[in-house]
C-alpha atoms as a PDB file:
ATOM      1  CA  UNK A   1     103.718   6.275  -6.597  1.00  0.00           C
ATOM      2  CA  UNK A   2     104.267   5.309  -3.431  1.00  0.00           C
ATOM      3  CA  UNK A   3     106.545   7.313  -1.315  1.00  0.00           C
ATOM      4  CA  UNK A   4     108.811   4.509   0.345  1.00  0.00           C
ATOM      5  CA  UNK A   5     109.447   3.174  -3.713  1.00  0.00           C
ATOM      6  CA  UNK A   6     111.989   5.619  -5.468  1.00  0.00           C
ATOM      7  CA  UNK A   7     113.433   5.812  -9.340  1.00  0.00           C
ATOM      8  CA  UNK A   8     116.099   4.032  -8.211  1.00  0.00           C
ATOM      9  CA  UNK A   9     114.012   1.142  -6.723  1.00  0.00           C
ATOM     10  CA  UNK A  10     112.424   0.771 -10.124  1.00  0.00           C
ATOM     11  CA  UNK A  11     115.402   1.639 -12.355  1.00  0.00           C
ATOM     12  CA  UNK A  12     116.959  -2.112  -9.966  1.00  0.00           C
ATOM     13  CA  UNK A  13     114.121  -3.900 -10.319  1.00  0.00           C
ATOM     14  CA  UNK A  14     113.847  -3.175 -14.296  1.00  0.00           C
ATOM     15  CA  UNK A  15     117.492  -3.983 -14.504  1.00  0.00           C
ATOM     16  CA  UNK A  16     117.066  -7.157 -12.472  1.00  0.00           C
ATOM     17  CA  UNK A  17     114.074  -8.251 -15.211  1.00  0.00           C
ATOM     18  CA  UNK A  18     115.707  -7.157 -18.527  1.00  0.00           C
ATOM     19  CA  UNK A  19     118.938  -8.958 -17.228  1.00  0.00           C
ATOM     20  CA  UNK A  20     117.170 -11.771 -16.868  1.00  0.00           C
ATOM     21  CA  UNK A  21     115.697 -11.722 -19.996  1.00  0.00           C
ATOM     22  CA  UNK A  22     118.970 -11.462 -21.557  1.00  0.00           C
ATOM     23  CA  UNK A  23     119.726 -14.462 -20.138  1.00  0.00           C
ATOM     24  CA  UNK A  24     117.198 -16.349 -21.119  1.00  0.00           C
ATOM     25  CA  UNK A  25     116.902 -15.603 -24.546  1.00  0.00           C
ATOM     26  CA  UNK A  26     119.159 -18.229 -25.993  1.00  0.00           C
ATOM     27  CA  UNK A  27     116.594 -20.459 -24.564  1.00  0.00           C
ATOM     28  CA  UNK A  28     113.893 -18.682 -26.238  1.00  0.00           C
ATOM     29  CA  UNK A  29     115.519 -18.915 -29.460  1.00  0.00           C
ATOM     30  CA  UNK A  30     116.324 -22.745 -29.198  1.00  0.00           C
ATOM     31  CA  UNK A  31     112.882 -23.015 -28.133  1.00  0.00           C
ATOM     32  CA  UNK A  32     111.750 -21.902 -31.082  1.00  0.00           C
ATOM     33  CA  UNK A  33     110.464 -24.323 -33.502  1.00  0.00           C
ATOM     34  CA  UNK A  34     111.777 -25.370 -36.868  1.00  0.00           C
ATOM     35  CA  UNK A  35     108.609 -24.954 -38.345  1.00  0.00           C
ATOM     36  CA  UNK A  36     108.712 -22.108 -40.899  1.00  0.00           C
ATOM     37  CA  UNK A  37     105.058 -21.437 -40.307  1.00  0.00           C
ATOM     38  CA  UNK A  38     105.226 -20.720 -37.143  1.00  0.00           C
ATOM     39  CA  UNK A  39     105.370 -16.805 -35.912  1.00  0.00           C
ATOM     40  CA  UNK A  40     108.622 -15.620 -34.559  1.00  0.00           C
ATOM     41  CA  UNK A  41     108.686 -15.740 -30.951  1.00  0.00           C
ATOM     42  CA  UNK A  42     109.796 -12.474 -30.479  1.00  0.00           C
ATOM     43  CA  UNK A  43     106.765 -11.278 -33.084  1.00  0.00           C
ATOM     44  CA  UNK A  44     104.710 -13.749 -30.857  1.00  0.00           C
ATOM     45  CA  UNK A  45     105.558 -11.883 -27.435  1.00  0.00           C
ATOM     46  CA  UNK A  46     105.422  -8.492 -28.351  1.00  0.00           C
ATOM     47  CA  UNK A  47     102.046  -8.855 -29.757  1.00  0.00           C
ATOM     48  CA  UNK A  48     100.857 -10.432 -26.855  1.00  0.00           C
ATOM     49  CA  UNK A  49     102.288  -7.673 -24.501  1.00  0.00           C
ATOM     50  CA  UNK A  50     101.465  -5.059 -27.051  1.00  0.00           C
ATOM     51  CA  UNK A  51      97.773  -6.210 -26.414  1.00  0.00           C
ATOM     52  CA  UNK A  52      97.634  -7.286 -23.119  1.00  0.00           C
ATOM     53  CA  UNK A  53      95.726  -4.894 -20.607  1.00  0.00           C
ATOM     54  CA  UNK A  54      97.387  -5.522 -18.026  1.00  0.00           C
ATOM     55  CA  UNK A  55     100.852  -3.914 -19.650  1.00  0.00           C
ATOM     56  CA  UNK A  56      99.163  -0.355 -19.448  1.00  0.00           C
ATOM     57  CA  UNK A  57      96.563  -0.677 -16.099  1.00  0.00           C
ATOM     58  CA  UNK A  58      99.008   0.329 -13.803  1.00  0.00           C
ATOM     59  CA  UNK A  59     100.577   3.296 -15.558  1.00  0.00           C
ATOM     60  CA  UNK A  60      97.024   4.720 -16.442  1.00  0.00           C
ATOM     61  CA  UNK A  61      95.866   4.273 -12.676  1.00  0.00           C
ATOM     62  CA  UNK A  62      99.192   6.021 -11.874  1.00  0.00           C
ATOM     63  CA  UNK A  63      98.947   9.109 -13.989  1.00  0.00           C
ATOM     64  CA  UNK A  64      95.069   9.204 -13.421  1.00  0.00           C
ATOM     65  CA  UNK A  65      95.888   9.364  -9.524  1.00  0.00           C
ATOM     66  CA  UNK A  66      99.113  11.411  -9.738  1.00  0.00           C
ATOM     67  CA  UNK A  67      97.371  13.889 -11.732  1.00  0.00           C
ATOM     68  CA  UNK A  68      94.191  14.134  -9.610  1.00  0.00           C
ATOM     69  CA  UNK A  69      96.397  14.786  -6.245  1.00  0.00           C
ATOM     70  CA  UNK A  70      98.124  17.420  -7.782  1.00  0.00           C
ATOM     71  CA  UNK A  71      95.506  19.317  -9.508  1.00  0.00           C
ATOM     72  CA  UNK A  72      93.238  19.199  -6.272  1.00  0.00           C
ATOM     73  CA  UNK A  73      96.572  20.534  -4.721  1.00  0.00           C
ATOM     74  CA  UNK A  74      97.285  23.291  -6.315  1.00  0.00           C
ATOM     75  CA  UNK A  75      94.130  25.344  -4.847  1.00  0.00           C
ATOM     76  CA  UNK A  76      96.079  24.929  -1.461  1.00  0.00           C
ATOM     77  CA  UNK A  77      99.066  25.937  -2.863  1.00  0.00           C
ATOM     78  CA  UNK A  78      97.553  28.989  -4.008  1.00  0.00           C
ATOM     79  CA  UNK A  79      96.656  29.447  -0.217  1.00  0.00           C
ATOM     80  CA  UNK A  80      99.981  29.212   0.948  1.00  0.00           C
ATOM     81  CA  UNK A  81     100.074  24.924   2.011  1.00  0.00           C
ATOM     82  CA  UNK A  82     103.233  23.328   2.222  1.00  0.00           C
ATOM     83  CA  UNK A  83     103.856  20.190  -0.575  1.00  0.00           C
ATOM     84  CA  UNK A  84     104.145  16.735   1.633  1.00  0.00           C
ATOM     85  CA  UNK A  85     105.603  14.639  -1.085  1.00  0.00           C
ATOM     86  CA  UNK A  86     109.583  15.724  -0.941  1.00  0.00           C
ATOM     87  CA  UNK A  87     109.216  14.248  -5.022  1.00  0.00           C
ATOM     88  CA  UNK A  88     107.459  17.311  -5.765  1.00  0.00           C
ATOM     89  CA  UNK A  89     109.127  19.901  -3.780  1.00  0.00           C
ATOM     90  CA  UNK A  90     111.397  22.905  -4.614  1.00  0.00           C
ATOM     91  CA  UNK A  91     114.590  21.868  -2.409  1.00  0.00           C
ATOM     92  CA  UNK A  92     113.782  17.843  -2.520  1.00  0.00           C
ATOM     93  CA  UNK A  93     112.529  17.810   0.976  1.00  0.00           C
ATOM     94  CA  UNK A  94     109.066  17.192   2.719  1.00  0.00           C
ATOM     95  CA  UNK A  95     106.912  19.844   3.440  1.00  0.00           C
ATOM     96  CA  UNK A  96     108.829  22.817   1.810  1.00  0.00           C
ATOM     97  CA  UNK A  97     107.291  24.801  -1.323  1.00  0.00           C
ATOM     98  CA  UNK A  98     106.115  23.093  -4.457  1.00  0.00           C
ATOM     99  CA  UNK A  99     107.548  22.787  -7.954  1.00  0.00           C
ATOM    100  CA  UNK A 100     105.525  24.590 -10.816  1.00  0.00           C
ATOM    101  CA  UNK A 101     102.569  22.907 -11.458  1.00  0.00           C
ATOM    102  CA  UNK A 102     103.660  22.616 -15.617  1.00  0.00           C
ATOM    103  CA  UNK A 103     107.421  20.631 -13.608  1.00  0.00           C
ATOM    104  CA  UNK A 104     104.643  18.296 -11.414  1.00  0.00           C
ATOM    105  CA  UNK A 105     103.024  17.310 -14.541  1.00  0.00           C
ATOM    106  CA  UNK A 106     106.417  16.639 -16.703  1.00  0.00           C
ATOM    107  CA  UNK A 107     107.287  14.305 -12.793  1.00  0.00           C
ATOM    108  CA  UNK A 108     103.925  12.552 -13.705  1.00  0.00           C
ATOM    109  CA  UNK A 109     104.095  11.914 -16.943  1.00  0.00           C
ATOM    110  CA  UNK A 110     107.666  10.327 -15.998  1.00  0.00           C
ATOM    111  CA  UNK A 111     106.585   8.260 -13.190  1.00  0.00           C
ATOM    112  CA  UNK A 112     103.573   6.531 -14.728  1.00  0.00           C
ATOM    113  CA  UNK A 113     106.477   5.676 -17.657  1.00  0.00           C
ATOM    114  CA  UNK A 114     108.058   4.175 -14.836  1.00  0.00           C
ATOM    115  CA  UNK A 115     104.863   2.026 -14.349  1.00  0.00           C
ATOM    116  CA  UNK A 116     105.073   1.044 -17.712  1.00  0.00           C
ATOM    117  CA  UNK A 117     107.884   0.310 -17.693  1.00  0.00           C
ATOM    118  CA  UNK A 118     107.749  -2.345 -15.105  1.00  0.00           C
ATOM    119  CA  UNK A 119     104.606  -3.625 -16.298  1.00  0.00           C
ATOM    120  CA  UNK A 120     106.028  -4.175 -20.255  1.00  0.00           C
ATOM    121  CA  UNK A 121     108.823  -5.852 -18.315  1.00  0.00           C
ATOM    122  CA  UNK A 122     106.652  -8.280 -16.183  1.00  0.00           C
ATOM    123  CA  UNK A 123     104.838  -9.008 -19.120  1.00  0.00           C
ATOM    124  CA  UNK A 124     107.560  -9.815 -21.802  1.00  0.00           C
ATOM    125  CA  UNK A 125     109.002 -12.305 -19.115  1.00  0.00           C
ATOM    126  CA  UNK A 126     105.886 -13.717 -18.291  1.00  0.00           C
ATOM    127  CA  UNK A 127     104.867 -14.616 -22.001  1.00  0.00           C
ATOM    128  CA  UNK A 128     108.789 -15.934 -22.297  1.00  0.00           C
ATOM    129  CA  UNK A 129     108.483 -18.163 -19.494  1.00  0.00           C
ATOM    130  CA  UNK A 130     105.062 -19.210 -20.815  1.00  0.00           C
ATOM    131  CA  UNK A 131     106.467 -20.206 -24.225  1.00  0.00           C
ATOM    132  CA  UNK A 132     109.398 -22.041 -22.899  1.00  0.00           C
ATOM    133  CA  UNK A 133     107.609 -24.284 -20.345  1.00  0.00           C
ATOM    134  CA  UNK A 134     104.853 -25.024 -23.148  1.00  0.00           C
ATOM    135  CA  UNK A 135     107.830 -25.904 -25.245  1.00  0.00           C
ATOM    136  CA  UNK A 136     109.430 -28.103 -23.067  1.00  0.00           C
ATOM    137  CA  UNK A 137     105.819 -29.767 -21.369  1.00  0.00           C
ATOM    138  CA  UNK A 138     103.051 -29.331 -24.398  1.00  0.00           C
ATOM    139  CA  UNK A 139     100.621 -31.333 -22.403  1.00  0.00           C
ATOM    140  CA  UNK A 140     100.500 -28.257 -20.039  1.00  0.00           C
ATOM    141  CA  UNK A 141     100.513 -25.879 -22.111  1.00  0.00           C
ATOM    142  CA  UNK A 142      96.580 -24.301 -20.996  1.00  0.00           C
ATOM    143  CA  UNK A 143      97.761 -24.715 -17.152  1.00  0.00           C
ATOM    144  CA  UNK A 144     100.893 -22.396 -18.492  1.00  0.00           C
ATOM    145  CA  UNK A 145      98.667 -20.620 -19.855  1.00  0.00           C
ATOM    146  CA  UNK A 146      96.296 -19.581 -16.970  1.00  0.00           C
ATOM    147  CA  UNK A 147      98.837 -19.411 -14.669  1.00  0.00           C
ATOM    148  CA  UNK A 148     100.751 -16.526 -16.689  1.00  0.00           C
ATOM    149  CA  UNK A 149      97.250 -15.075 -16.955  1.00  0.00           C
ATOM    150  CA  UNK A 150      96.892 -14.888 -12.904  1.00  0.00           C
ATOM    151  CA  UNK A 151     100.817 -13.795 -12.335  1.00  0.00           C
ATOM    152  CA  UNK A 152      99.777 -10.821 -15.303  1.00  0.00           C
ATOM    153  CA  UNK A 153      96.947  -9.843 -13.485  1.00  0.00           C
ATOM    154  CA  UNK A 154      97.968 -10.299  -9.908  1.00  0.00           C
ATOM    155  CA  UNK A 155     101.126  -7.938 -10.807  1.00  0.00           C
ATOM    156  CA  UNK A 156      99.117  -5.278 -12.579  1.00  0.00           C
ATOM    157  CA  UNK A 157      96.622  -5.115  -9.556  1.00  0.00           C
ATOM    158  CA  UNK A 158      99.526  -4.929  -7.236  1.00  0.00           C
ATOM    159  CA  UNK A 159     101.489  -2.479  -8.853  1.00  0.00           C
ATOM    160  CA  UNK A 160      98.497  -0.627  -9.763  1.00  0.00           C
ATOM    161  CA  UNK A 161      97.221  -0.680  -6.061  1.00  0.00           C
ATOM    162  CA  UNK A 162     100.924   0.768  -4.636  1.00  0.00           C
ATOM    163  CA  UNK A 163     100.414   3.515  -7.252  1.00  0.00           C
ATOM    164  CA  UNK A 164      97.591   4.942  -7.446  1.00  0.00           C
ATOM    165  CA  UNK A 165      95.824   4.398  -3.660  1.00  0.00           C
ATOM    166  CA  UNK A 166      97.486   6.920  -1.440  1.00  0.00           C
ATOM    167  CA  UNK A 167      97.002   9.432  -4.502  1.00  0.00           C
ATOM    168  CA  UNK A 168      93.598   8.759  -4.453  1.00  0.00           C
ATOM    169  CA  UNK A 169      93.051   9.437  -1.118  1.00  0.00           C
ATOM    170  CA  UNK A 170      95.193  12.545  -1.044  1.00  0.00           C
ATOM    171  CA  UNK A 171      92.504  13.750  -3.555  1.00  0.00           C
ATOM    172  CA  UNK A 172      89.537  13.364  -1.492  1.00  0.00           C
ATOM    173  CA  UNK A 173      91.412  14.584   1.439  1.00  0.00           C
ATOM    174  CA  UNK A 174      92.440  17.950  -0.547  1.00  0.00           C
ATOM    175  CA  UNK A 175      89.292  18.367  -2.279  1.00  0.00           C
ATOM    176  CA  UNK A 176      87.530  18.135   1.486  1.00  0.00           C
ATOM    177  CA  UNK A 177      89.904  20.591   2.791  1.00  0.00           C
ATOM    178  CA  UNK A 178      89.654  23.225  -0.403  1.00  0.00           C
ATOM    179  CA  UNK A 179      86.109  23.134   0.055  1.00  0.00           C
ATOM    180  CA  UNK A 180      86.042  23.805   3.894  1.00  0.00           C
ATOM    181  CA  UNK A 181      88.535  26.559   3.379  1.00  0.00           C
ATOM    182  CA  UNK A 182      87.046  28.066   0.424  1.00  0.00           C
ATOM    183  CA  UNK A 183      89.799  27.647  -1.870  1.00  0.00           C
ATOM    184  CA  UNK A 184      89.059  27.292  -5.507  1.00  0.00           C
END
């Protein structure tokens, strides 16, 4: 993750969607047609999330990249190197000792949850906005359609991006400096 987003950012901005969800779902439910045949909305959305790649890109790229930079950071550890990211420090600070490398992986596994988390929430309210304007304008329903596709996508790549970058870098960076060292 990126340092200048904390849990708290994301814990706001998942409250923000999932309130507004709330909100809307009246609507989804009047939306909703009589037709008996028809699959629940609800049924309908969670499927489509459920399935949708872009609901777990950006937690994978997370953990992939959280895990990389700490695993090619623990030979410098063993060396005696300081831990940058204050997330994964002893006292909560920059550039003080590291947690256990078993605590850094429980952190990881929690952050790229966090990614999930957004992403499931982007996604349910994407598919709910696309079902309610196809309810209310059927002869744009394809155009609703594509456009939910490009908002799904252009979220996942962005999230994805903020996560997972800098923690790629940090791994080639650390895996250039173990192997000039001699660490293993």
């Amino acid at each position: 993750m990126s340092p200048n987003r904390t849990n708290k950012g994301h814990v706001a901005i998942c409250g923000l969607w999932v309130l507004s969800l709330f909100l809307i779902a009246p609507s989804v439910a009047l939306a909703q047609s009589e037709d008996t045949q028809q699959t629940p909305v609800v049924w309908s959305v969670a499927k489509s999330v459920l399935i949708d790649p872009t609901t777990y890109a950006p937690a994978a790229l997370a953990y992939t990249s959280l895990r990389m930079d700490w695993t090619s950071s623990q030979p410098l550890f063993r060396a005696g190197w300081l831990e940058h990211n204050q997330l994964f420090t002893v006292s909560g600070r920059p550039n003080d000792k590291p947690i256990s490398y078993d605590a850094g992986n429980r952190k990881i596994q929690r952050m790229a949850l966090l990614t999930l988390q957004e992403s499931i929430v982007n996604n349910i309210s994407a598919n709910v906005f696309e079902r309610l304007l196809s309810e209310k304008y059927p002869q744009h329903r394809k155009l609703f359609k594509a456009l939910s596709w490009v908002e799904r996508i252009a979220f996942s790549s962005y999230v994805s991006y903020l996560a997972s970058s800098n923690h790629f870098k940090q791994t080639q960076l650390n895996q250039e400096i173990a192997r000039q060292n001699g660490y293993r």
